[in-house]
N, C-alpha and C. Protein backbone atom coordinates (compact mmCIF):
# COMPACT_ATOMS: atom_id res chain seq x y z
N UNK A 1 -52.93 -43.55 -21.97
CA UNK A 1 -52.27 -44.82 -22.19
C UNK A 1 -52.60 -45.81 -21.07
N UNK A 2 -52.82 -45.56 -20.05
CA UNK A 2 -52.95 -46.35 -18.99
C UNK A 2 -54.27 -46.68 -18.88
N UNK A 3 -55.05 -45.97 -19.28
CA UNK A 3 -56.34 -45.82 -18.92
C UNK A 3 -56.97 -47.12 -20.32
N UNK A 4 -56.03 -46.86 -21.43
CA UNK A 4 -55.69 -48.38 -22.09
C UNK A 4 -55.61 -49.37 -21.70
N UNK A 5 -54.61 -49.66 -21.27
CA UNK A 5 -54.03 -51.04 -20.73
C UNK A 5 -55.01 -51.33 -19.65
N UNK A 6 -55.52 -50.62 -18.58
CA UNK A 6 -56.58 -51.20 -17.68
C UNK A 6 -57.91 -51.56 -18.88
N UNK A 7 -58.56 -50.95 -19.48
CA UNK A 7 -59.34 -51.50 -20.20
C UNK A 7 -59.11 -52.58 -21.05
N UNK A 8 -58.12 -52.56 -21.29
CA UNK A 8 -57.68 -54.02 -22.00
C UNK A 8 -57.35 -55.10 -20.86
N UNK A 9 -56.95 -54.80 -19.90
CA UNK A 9 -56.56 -55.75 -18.56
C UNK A 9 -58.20 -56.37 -18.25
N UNK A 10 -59.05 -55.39 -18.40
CA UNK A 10 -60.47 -55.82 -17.81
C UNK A 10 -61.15 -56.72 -18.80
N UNK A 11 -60.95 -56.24 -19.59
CA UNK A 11 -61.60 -57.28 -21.13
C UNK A 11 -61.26 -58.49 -21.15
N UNK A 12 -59.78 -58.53 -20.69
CA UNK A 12 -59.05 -59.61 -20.72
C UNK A 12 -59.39 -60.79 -19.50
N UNK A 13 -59.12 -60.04 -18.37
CA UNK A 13 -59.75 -60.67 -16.91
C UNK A 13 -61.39 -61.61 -17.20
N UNK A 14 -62.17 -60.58 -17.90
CA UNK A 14 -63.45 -60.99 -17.63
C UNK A 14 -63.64 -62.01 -18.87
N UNK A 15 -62.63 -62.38 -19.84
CA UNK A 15 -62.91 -63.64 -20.71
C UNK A 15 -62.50 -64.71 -19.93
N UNK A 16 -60.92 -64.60 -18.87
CA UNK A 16 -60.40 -65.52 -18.51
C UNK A 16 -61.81 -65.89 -17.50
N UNK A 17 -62.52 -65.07 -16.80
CA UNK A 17 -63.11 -65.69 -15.49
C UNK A 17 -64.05 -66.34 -16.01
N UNK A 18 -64.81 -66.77 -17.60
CA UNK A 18 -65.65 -66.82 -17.95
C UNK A 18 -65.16 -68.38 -18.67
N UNK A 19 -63.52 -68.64 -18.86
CA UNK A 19 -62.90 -69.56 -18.71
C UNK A 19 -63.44 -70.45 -20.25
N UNK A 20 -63.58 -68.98 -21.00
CA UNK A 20 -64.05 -70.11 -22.44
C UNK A 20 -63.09 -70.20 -23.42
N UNK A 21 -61.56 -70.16 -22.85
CA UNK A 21 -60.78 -70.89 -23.47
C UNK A 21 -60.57 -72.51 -22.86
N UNK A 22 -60.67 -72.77 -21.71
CA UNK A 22 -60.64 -73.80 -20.69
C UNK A 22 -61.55 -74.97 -20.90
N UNK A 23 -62.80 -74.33 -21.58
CA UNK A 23 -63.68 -75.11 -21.76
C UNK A 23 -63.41 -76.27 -23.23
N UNK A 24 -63.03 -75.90 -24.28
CA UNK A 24 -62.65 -76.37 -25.28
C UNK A 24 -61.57 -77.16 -25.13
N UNK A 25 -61.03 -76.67 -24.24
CA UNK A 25 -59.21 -77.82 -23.60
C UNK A 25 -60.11 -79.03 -23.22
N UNK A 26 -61.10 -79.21 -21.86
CA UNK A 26 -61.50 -80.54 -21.71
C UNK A 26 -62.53 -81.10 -22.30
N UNK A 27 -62.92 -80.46 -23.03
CA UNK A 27 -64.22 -81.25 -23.59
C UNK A 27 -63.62 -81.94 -24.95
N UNK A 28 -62.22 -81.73 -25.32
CA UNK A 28 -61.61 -82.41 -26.30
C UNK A 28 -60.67 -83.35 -25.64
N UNK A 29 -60.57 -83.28 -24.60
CA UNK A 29 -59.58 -84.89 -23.98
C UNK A 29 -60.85 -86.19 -23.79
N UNK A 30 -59.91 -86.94 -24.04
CA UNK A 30 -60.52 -88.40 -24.07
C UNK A 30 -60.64 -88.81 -22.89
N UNK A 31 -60.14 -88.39 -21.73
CA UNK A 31 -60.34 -88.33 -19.85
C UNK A 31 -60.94 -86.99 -19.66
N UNK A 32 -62.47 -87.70 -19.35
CA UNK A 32 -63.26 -86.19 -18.23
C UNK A 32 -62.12 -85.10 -17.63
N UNK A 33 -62.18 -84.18 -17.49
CA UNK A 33 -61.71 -83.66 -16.65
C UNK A 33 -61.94 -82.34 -16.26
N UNK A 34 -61.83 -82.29 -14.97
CA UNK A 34 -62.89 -80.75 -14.32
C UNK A 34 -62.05 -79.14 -14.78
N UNK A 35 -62.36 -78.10 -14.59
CA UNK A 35 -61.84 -77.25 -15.06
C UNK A 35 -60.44 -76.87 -13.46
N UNK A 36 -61.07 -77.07 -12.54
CA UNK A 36 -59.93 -76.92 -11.54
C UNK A 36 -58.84 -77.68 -11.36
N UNK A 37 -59.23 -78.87 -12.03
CA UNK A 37 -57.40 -79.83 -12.40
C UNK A 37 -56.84 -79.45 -13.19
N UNK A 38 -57.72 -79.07 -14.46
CA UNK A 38 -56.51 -78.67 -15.45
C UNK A 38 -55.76 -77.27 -14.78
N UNK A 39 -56.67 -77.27 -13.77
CA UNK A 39 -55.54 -75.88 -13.73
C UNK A 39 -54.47 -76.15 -12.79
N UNK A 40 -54.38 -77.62 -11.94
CA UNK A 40 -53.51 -77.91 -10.76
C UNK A 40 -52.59 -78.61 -12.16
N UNK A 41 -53.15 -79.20 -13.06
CA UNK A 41 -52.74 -79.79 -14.18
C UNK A 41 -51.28 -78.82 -15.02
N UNK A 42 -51.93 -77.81 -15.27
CA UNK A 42 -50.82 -76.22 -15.54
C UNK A 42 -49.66 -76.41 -15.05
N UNK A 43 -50.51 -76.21 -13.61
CA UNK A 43 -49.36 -75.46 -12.71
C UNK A 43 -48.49 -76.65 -12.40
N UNK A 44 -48.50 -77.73 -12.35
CA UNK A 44 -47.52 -78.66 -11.97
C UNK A 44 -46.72 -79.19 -13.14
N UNK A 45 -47.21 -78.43 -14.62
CA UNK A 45 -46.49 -79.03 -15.59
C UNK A 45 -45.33 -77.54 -15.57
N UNK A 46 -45.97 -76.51 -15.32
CA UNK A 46 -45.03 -75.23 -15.20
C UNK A 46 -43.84 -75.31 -14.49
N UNK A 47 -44.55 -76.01 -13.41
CA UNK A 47 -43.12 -75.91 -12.08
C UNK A 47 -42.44 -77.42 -12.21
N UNK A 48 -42.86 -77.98 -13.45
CA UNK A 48 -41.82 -79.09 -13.52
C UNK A 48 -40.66 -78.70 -14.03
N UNK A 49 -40.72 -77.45 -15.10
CA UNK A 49 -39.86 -76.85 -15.54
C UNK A 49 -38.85 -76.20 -14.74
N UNK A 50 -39.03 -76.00 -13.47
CA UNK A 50 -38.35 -75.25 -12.79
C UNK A 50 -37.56 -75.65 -11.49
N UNK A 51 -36.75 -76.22 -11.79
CA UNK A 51 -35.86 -77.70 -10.78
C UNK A 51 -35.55 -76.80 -9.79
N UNK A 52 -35.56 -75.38 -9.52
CA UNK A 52 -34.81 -74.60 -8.03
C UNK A 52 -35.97 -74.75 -7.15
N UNK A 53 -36.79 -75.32 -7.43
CA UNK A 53 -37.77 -76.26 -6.06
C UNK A 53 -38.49 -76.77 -6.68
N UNK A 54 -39.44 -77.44 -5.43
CA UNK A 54 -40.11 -78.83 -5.43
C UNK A 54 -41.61 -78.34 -5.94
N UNK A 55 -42.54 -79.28 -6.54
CA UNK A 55 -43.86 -78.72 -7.01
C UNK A 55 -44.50 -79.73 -5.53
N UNK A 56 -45.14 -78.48 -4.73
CA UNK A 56 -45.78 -79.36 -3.60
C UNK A 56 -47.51 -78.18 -3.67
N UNK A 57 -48.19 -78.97 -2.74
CA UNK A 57 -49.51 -77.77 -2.52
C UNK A 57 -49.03 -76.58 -2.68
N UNK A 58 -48.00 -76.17 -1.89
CA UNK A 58 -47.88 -75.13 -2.13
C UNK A 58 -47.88 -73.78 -3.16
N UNK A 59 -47.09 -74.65 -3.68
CA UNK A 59 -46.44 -74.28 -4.85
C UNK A 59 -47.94 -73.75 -6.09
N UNK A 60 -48.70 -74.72 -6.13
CA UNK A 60 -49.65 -74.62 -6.87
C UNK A 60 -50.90 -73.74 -5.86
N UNK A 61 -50.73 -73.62 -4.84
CA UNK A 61 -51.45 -72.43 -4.18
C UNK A 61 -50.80 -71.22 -4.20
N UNK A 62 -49.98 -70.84 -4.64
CA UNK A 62 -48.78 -69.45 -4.66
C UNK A 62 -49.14 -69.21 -6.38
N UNK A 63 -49.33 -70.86 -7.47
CA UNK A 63 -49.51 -70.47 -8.56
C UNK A 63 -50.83 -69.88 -8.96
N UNK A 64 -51.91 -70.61 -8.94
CA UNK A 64 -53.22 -70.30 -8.71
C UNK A 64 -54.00 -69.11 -7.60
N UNK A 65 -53.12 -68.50 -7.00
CA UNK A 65 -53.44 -67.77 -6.23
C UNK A 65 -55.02 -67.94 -4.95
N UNK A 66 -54.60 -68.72 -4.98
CA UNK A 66 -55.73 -69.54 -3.73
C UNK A 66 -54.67 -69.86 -2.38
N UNK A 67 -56.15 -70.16 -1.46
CA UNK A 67 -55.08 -70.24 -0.17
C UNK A 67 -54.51 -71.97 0.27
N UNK A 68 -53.95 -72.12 0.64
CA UNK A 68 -53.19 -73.57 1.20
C UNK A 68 -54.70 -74.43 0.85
N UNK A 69 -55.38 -74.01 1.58
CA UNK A 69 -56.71 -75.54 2.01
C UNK A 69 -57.27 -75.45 1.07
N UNK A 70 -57.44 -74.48 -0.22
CA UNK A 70 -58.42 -74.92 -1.48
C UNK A 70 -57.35 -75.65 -2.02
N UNK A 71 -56.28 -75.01 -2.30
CA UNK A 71 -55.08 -76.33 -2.91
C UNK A 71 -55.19 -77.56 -2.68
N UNK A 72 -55.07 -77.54 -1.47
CA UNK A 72 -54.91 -79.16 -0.90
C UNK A 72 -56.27 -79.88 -1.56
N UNK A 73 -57.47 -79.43 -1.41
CA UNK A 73 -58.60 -80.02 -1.65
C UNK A 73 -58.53 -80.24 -3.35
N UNK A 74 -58.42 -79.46 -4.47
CA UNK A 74 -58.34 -79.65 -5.78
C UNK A 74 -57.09 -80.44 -6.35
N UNK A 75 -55.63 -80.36 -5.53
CA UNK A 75 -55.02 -81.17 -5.97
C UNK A 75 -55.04 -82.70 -5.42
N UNK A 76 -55.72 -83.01 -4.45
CA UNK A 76 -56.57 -84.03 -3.73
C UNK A 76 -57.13 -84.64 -4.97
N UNK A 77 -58.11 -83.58 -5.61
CA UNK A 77 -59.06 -84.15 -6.81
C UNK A 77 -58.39 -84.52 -7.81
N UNK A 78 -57.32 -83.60 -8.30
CA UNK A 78 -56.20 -84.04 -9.40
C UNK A 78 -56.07 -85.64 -9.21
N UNK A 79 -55.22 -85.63 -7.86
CA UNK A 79 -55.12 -86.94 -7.70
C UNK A 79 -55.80 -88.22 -8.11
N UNK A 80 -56.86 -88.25 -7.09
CA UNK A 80 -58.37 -88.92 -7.31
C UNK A 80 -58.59 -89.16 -8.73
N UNK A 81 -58.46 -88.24 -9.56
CA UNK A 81 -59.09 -88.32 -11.10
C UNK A 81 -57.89 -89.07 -11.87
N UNK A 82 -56.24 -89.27 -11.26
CA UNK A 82 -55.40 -89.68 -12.13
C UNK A 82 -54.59 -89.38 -12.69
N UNK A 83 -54.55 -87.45 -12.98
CA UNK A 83 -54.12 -86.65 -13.88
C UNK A 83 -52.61 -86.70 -13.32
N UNK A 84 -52.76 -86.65 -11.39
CA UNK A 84 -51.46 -85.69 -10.68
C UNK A 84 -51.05 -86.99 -9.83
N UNK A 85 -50.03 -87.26 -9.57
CA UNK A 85 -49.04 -88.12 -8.30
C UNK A 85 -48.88 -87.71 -7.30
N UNK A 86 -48.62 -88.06 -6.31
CA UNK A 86 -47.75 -87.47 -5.07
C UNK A 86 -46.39 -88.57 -5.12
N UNK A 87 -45.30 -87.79 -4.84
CA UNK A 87 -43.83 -88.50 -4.77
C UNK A 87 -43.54 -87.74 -3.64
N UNK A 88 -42.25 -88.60 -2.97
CA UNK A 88 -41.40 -88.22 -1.99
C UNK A 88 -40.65 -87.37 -2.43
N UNK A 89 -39.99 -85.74 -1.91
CA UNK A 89 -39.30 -84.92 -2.05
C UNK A 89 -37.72 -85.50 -2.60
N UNK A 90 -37.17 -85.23 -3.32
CA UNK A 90 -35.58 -85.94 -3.89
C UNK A 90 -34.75 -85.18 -2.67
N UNK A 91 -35.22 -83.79 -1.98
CA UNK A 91 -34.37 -83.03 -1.16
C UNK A 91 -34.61 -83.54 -0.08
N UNK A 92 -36.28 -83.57 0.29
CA UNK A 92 -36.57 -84.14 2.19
C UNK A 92 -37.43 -85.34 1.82
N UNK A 93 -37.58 -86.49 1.94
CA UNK A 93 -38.38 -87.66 1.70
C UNK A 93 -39.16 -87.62 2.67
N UNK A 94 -39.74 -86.83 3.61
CA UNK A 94 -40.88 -86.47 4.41
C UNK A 94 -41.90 -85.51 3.57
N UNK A 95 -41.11 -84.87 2.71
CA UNK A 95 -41.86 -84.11 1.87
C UNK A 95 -42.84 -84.66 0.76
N UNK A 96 -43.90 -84.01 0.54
CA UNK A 96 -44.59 -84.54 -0.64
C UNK A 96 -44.59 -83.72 -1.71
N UNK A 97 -44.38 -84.32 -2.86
CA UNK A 97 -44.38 -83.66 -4.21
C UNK A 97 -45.23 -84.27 -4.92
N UNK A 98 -45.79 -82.76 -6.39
CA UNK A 98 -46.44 -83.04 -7.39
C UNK A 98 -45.68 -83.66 -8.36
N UNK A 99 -46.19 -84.65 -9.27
CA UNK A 99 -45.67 -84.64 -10.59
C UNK A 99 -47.18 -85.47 -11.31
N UNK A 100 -47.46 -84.64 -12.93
CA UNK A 100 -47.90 -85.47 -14.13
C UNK A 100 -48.06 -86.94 -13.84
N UNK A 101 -48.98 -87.70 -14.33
CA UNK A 101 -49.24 -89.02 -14.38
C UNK A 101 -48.89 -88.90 -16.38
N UNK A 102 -48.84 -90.57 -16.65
CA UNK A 102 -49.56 -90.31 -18.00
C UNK A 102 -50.34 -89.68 -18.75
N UNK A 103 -51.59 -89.86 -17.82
CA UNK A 103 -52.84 -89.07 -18.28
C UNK A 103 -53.12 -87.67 -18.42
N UNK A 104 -52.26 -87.13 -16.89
CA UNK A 104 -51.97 -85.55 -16.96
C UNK A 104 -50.95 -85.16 -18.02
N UNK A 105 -49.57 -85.77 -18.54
CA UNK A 105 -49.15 -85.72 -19.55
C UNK A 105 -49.98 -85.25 -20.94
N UNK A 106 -50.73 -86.14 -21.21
CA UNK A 106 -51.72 -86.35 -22.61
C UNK A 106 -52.75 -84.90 -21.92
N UNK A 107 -53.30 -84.69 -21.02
CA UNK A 107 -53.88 -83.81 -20.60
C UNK A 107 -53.65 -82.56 -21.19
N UNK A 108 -52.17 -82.24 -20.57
CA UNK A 108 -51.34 -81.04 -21.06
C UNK A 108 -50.78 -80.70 -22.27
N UNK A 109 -50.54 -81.77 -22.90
CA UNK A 109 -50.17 -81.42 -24.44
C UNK A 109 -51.71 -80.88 -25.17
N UNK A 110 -52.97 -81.96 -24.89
CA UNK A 110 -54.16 -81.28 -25.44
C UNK A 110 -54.29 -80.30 -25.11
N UNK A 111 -53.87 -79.95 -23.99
CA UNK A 111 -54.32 -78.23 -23.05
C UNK A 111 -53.29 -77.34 -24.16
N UNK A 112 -52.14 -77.57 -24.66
CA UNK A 112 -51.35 -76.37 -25.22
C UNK A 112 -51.51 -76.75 -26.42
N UNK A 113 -51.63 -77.62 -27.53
CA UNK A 113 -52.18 -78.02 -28.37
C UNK A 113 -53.56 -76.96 -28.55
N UNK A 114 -54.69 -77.13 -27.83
CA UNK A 114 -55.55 -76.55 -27.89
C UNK A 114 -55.38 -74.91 -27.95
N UNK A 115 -54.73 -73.92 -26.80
CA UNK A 115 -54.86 -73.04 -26.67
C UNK A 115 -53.82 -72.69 -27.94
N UNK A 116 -52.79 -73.05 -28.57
CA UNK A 116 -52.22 -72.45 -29.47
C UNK A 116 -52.51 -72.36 -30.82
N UNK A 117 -53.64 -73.69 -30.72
CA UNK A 117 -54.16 -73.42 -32.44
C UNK A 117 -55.81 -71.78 -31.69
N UNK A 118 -55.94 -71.83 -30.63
CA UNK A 118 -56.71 -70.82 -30.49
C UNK A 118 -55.84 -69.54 -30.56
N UNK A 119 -54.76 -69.17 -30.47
CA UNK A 119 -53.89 -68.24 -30.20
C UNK A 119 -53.46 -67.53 -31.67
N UNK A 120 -53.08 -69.25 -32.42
CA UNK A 120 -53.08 -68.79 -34.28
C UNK A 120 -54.10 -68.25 -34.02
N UNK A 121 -54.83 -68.95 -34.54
CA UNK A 121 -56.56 -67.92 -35.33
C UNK A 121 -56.57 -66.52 -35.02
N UNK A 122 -56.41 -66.39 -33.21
CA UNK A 122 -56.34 -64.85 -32.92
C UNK A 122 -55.78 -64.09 -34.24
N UNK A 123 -54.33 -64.74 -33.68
CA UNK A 123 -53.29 -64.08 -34.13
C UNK A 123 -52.85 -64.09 -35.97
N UNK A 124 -53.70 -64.81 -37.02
CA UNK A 124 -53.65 -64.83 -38.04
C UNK A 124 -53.47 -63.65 -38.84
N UNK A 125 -54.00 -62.31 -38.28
CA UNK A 125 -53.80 -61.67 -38.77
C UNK A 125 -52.80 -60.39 -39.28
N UNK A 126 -52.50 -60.85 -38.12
CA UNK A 126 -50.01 -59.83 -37.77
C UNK A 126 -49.56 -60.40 -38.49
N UNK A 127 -48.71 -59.86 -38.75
CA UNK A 127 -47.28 -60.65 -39.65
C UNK A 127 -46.46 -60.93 -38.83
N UNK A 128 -45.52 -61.93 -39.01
CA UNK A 128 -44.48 -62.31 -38.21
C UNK A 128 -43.87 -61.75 -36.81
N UNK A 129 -43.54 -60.33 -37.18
CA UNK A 129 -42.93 -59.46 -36.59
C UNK A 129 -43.77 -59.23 -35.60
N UNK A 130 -44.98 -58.29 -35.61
CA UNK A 130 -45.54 -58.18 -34.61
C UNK A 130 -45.97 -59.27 -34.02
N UNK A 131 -46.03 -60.57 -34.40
CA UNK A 131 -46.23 -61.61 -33.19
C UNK A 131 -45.20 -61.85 -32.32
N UNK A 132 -44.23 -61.85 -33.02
CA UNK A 132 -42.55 -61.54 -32.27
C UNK A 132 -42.67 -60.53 -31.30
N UNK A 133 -43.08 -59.43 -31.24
CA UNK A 133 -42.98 -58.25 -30.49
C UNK A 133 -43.70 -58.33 -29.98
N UNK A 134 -45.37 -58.89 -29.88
CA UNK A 134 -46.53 -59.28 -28.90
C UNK A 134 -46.21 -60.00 -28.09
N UNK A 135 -45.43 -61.30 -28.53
CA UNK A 135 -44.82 -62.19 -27.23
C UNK A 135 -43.85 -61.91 -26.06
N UNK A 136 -42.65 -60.75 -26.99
CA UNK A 136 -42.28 -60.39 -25.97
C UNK A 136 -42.02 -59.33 -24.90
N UNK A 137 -43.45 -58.80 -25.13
CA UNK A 137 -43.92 -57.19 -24.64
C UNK A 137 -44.75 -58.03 -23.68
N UNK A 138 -45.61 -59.10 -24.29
CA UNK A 138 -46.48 -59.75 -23.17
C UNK A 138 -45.72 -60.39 -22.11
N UNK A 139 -44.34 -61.46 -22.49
CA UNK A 139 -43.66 -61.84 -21.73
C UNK A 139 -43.06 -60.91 -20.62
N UNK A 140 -42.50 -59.64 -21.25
CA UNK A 140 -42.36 -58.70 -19.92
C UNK A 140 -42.95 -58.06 -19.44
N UNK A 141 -44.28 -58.06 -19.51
CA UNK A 141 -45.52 -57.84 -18.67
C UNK A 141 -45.81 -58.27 -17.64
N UNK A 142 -45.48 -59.67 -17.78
CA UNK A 142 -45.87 -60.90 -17.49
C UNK A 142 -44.87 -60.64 -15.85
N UNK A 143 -43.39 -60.72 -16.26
CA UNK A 143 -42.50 -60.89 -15.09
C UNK A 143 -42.65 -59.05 -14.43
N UNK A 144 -43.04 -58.37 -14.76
CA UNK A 144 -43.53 -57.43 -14.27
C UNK A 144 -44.71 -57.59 -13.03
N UNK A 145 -45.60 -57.86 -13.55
CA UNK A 145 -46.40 -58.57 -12.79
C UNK A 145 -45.98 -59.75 -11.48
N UNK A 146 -45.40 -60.35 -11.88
CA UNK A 146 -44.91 -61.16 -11.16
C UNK A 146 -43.85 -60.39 -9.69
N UNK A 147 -43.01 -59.38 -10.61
CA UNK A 147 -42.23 -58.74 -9.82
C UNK A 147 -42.69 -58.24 -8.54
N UNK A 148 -43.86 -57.83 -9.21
CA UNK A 148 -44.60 -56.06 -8.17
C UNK A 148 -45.92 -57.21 -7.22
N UNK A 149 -45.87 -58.08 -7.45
CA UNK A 149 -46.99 -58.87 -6.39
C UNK A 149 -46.11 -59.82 -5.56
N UNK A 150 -44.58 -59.71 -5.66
CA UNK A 150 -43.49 -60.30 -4.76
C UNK A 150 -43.27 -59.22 -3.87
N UNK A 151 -43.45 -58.12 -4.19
CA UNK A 151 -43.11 -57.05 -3.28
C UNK A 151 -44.03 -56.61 -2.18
């Protein structure tokens, strides 16, 4: 069984690094945009969701798993390109925060727009149920993961 799930973990890894779901997200927005914003693009629409802190470099270097100074440099580019803001912290106004522009807005809806009509097609062929039970076997995978790389 395990010896499963790593082979499926690897299959899986080596489509993401190959990033040819990513590719179809920007080449269908009406704003250029590089494959490393959409991903500062993600992560700052993720942690908008999540008001028990602030979306700063950080935050999107802890998400992306990169260190402080590639952050700073790609969400730099975010910037530059339009997608991402910098705002003053609502908690410390010395602080700098991420948030969405317009453009990163429209960005992100094409970005989940996109990946979910790719996700149907996958998934066209389950019935209801097991997509129900795929989501949330994957979802607690997911905070599993999350758990055991906090530790």
């Amino acid at each position: 069984m395990l010896s499963e799930i790593e082979a499926a973990m690897i299959r899986i890894r080596r489509r993401q690094s190959r990033r040819s779901l990513a590719r179809p997200v920007v080449s269908d927005l009406d704003e250029p945009v590089e494959l490393n914003t959409l991903a500062v693009i993600d992560a700052v629409d993720e942690g908008a969701g999540d008001s028990s802190r602030d979306v700063t470099v950080g935050f999107i270097a802890d998400r992306l798993a990169i260190d402080p100074s590639r952050a700073s440099r790609i969400v730099a580019e975010a910037v530059r390109s339009g997608f991402v803001r910098r705002v003053a912290s609502q908690e410390d106004g010395r602080r700098s925060c991420l948030e969405l522009t317009a453009t990163g807005e429209e960005a992100v809806v094409a970005a989940h727009r996109t990946r979910q009509l790719f996700y149907a097609d996958v998934l066209k062929g389950w019935d209801t149920s097991e997509q129900q039970e795929f989501a949330r076997l994957l979802t607690k995978f997911v905070h599993s993961l999350d758990d055991a790389t906090r530790e």
